[in-house]
Structures are given as structure tokens and as C-alpha cells.
C-alpha atoms as a PDB file:
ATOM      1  CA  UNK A   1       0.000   0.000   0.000  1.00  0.00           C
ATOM      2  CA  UNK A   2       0.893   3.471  -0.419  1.00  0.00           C
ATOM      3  CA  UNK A   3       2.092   5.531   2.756  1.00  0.00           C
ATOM      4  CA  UNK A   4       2.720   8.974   3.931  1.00  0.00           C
ATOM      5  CA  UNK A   5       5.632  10.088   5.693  1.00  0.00           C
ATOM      6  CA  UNK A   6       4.340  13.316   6.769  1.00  0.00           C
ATOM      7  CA  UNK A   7       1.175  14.548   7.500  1.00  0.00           C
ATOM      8  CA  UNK A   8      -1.062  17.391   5.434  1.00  0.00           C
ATOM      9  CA  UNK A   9      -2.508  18.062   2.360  1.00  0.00           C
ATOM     10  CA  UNK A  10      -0.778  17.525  -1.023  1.00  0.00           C
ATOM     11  CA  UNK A  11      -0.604  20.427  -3.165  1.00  0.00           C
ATOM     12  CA  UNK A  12      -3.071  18.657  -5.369  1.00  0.00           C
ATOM     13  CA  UNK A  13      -5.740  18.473  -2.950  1.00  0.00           C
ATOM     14  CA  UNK A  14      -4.989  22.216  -1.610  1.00  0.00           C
ATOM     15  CA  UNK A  15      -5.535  23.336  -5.660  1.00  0.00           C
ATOM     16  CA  UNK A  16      -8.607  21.182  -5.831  1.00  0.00           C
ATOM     17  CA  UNK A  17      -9.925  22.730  -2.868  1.00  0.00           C
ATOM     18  CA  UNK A  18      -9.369  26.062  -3.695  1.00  0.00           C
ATOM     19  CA  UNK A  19     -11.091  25.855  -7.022  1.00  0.00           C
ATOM     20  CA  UNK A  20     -14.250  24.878  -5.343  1.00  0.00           C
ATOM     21  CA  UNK A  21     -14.134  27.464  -2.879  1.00  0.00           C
ATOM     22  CA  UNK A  22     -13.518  29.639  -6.266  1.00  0.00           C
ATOM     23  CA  UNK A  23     -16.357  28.375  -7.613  1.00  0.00           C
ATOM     24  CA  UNK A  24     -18.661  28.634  -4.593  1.00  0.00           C
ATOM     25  CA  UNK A  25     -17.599  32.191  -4.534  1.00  0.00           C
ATOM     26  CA  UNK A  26     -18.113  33.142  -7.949  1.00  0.00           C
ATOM     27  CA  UNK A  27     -21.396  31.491  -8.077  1.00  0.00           C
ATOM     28  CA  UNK A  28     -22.735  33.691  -4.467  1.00  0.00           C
ATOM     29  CA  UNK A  29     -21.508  36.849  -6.168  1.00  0.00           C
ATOM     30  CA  UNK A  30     -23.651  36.502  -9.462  1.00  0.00           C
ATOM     31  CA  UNK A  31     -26.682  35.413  -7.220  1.00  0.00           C
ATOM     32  CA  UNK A  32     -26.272  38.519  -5.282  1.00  0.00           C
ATOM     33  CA  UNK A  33     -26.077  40.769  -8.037  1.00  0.00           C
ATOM     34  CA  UNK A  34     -29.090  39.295  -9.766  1.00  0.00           C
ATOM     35  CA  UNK A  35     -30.776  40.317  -6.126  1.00  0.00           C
ATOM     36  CA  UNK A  36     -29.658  43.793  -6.074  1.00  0.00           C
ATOM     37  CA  UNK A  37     -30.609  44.140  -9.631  1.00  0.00           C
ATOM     38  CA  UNK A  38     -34.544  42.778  -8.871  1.00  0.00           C
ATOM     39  CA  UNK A  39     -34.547  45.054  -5.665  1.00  0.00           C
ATOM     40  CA  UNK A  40     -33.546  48.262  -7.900  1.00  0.00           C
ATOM     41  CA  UNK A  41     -36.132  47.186 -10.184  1.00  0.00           C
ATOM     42  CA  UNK A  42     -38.562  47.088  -7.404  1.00  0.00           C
ATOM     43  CA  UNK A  43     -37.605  50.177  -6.127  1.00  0.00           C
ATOM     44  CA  UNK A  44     -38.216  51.347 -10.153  1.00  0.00           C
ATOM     45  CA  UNK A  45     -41.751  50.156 -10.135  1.00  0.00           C
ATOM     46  CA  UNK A  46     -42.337  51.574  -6.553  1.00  0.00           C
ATOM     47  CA  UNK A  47     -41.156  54.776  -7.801  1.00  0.00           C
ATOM     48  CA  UNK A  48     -43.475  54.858 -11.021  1.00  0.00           C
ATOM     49  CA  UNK A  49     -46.507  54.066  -8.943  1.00  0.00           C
ATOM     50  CA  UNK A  50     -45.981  57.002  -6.782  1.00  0.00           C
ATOM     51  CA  UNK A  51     -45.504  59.131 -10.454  1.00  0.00           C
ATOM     52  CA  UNK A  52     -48.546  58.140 -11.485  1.00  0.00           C
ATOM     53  CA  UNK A  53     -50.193  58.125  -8.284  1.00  0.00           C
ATOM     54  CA  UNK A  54     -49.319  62.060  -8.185  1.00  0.00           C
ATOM     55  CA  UNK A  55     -50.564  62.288 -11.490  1.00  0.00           C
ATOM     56  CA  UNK A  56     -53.863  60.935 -10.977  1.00  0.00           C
ATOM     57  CA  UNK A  57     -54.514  63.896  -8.266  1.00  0.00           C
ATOM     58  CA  UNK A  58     -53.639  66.380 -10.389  1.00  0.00           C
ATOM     59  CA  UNK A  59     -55.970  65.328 -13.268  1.00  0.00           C
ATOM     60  CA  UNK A  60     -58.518  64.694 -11.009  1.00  0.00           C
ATOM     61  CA  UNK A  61     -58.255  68.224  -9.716  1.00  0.00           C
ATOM     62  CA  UNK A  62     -57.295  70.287 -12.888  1.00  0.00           C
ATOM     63  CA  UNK A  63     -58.591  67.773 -15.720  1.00  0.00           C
ATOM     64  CA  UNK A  64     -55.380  68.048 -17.792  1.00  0.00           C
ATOM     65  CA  UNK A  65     -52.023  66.510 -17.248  1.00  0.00           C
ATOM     66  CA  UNK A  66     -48.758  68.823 -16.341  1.00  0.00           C
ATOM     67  CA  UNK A  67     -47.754  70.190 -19.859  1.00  0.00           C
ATOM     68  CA  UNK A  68     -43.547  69.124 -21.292  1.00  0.00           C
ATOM     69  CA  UNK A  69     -41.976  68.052 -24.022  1.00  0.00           C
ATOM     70  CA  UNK A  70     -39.213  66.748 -22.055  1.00  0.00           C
ATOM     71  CA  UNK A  71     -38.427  66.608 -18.478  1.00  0.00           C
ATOM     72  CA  UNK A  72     -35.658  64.558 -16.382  1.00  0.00           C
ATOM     73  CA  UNK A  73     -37.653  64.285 -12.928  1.00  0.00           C
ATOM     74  CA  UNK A  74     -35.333  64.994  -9.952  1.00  0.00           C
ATOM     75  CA  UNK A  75     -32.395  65.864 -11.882  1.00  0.00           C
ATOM     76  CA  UNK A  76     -30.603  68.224 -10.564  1.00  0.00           C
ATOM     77  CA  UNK A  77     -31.066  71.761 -12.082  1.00  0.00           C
ATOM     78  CA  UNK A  78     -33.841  70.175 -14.066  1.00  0.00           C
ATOM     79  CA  UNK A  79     -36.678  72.190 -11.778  1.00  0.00           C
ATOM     80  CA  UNK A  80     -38.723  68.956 -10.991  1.00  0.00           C
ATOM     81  CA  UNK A  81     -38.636  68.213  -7.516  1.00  0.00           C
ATOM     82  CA  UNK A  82     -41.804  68.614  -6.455  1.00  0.00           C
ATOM     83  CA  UNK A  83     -45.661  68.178  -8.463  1.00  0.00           C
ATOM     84  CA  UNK A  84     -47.688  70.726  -7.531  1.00  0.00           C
ATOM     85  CA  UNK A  85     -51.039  72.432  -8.701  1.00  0.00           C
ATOM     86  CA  UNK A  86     -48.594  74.592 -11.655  1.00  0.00           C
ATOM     87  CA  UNK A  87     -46.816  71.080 -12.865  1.00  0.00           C
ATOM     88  CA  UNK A  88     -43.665  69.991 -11.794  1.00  0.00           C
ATOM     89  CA  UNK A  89     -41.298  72.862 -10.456  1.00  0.00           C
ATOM     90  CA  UNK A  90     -38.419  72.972  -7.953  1.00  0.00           C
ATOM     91  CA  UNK A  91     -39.436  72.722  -4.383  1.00  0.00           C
ATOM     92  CA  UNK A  92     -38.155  76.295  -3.104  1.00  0.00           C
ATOM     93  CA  UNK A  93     -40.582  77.568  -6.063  1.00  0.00           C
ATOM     94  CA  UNK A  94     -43.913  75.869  -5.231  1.00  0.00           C
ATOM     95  CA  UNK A  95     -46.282  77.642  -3.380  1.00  0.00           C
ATOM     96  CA  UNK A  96     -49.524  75.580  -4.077  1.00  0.00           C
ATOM     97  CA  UNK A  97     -51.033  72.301  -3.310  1.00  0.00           C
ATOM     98  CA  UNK A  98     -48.314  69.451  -3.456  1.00  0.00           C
ATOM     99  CA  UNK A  99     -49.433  66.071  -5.113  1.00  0.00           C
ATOM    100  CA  UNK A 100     -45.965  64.868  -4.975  1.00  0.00           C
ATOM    101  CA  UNK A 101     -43.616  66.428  -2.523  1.00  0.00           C
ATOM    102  CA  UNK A 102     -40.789  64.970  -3.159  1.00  0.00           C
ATOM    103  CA  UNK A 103     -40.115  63.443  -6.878  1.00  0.00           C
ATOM    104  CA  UNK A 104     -38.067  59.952  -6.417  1.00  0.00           C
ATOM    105  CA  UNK A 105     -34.754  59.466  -8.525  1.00  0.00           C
ATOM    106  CA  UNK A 106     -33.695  56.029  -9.929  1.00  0.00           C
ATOM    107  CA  UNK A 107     -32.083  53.833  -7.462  1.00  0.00           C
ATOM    108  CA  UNK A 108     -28.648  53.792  -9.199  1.00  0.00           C
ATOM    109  CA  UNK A 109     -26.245  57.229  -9.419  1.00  0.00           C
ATOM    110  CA  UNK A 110     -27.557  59.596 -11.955  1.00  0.00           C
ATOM    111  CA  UNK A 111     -30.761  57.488 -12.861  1.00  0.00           C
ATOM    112  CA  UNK A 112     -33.845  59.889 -13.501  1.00  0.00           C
ATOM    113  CA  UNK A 113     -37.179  59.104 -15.059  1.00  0.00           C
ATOM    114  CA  UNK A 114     -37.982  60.786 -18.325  1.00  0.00           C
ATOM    115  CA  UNK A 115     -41.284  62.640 -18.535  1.00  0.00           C
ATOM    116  CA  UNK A 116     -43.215  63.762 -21.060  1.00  0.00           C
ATOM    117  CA  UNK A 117     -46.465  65.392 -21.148  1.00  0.00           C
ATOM    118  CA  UNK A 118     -49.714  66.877 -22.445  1.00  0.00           C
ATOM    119  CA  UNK A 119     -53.853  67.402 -22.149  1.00  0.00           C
ATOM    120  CA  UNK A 120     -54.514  63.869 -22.632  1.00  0.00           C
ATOM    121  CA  UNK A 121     -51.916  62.135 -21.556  1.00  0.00           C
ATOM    122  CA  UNK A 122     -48.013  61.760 -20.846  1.00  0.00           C
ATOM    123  CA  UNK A 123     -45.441  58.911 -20.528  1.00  0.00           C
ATOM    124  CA  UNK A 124     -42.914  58.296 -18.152  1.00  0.00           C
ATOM    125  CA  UNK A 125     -39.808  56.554 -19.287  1.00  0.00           C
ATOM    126  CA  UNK A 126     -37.664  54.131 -17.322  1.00  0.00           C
ATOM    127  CA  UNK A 127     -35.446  50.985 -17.673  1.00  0.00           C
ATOM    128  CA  UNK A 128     -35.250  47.946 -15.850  1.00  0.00           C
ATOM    129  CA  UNK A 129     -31.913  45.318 -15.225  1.00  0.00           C
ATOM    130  CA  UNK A 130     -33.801  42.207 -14.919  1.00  0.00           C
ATOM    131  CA  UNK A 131     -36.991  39.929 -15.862  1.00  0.00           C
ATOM    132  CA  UNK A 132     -40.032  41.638 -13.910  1.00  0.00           C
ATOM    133  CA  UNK A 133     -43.821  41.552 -14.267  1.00  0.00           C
ATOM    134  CA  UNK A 134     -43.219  43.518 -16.820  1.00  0.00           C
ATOM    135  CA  UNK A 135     -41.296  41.125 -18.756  1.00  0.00           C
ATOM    136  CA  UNK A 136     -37.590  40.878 -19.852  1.00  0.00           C
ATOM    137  CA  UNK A 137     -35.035  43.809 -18.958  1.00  0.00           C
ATOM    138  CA  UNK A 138     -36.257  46.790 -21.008  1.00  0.00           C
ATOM    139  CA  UNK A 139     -37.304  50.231 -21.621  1.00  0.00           C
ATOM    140  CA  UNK A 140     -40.826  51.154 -20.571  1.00  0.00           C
ATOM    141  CA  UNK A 141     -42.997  53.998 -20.601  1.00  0.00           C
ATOM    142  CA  UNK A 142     -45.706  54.464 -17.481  1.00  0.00           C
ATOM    143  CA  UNK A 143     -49.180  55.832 -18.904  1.00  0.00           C
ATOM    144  CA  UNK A 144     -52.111  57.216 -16.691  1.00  0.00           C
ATOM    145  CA  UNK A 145     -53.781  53.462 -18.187  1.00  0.00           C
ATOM    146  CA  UNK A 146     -50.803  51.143 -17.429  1.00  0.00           C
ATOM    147  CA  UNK A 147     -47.232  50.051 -18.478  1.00  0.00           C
ATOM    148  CA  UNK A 148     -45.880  49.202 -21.674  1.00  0.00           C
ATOM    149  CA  UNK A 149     -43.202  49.118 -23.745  1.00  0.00           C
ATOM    150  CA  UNK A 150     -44.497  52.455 -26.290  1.00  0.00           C
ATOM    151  CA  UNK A 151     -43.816  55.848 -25.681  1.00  0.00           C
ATOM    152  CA  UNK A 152     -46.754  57.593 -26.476  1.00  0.00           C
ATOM    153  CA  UNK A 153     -49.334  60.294 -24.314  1.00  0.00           C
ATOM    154  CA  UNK A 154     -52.328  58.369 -23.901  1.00  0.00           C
END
């Protein structure tokens, strides 16, 4: 039989072990980024309810729909903080009724959804990272009747 003359591990079983640790590793890292990718697309979807929540009061109250051709919500310097009864404005400058007092940003750096609005309608534009209700990681656009993937005032 075969026999050792000194205890431990060859340096064939350390490299074995090591690659499953590596591969145990590797495989807990992509799992948690697919998680914090489904919570920011929560948080997306939260977000765009409250939007369109806010939106619904102020067409309930002034029968039209706050009036832009193109407006990054809670950028900053972009004047759209809050929703109030004259549209969306920066906070310091709103002096009526607030439907929305404080306009939500992406969840990632720099993220901002992309409104744009008239009468009848408007559409508010936002992307997710991962497979939601929605369906597969896209664009969308939010209307007062639902989600889809068009960008149109309805």
C-alpha cells in the first residue's frame, strides 16, 4: 500500500480545494447581483406608482395633465422636484397644493425618469436590469392606463 511520511494536504488536494471554494464564490456573487438588480427594479416600479399616483390627483383636480416636451424628474437643475397644482417645479418655487412632494430618482447614481407630457396624456420613461412583471429587462414607458413598452401620451 501506499504511505505517507508526513502529514497534510498535497498540493493537489490544496488546488482542488481552492477551485471549489472559487467556484462557490463566484457562483454567491452573481446570485447577489441578480438580487440587487430585482430590488432596484422594485424600487423602479415603486417609484413609477408614486408618479402616477401624483398624477392621478392632479388630473382629477385640474382635468389636464402637467404640460412638457421633455423633463428629467429629480435631476438636478432640471426644476422637478416637487408636483404641484402649476406642474412639476423645484421645491423652493412651489407655493400651491403638493401632489408629490418629493419626486423619487432612480435607485442607481444619476438614474432619472424621463417625462413627457400633455392634455390627454403623458409617458414616463424608465429601464429595468432584470426579468419583472413587466417582462424581460427593457425600456418602458408608465401611462395614466398602465405600463408598456411604447412611448406615447395616452
Amino acid at each position: 500500500m501506499f504511505s505517507r511520511s508526513q502529514p497534510g494536504f498535497t498540493v493537489l488536494e490544496a488546488l482542488i480545494v481552492l477551485a471549489v471554494f472559487a467556484l462557490f464564490a463566484t457562483a454567491g456573487a452573481l446570485a447577489i447581483n441578480s438580487s440587487r438588480a430585482r430590488l432596484r427594479d422594485a424600487q423602479r416600479l415603486s417609484n413609477v406608482s408614486t408618479l402616477r399616483a401624483g398624477l392621478s390627483r392632479f388630473w382629477l383636480e385640474k382635468a389636464t395633465y402637467p404640460a412638457s416636451a421633455g423633463l428629467d424628474l429629480a435631476k438636478p437643475g432640471a426644476k422637478a422636484d416637487v408636483l404641484s397644482a402649476s406642474g412639476f417645479m423645484a421645491r423652493d418655487e412651489a407655493k400651491d397644493t403638493l401632489y408629490i412632494d418629493a419626486i423619487p430618482a432612480g435607485p442607481s447614481g444619476n438614474e432619472y425618469y424621463h417625462y413627457h407630457g400633455g392634455p390627454n396624456g403623458y409617458s414616463i420613461r424608465f429601464r429595468t436590469e432584470s426579468t419583472t412583471d413587466l417582462g424581460k429587462a427593457n425600456v418602458f414607458y408608465a401611462h395614466s392606463n398602465g405600463i408598456d413598452g411604447q412611448d406615447a401620451e395616452r
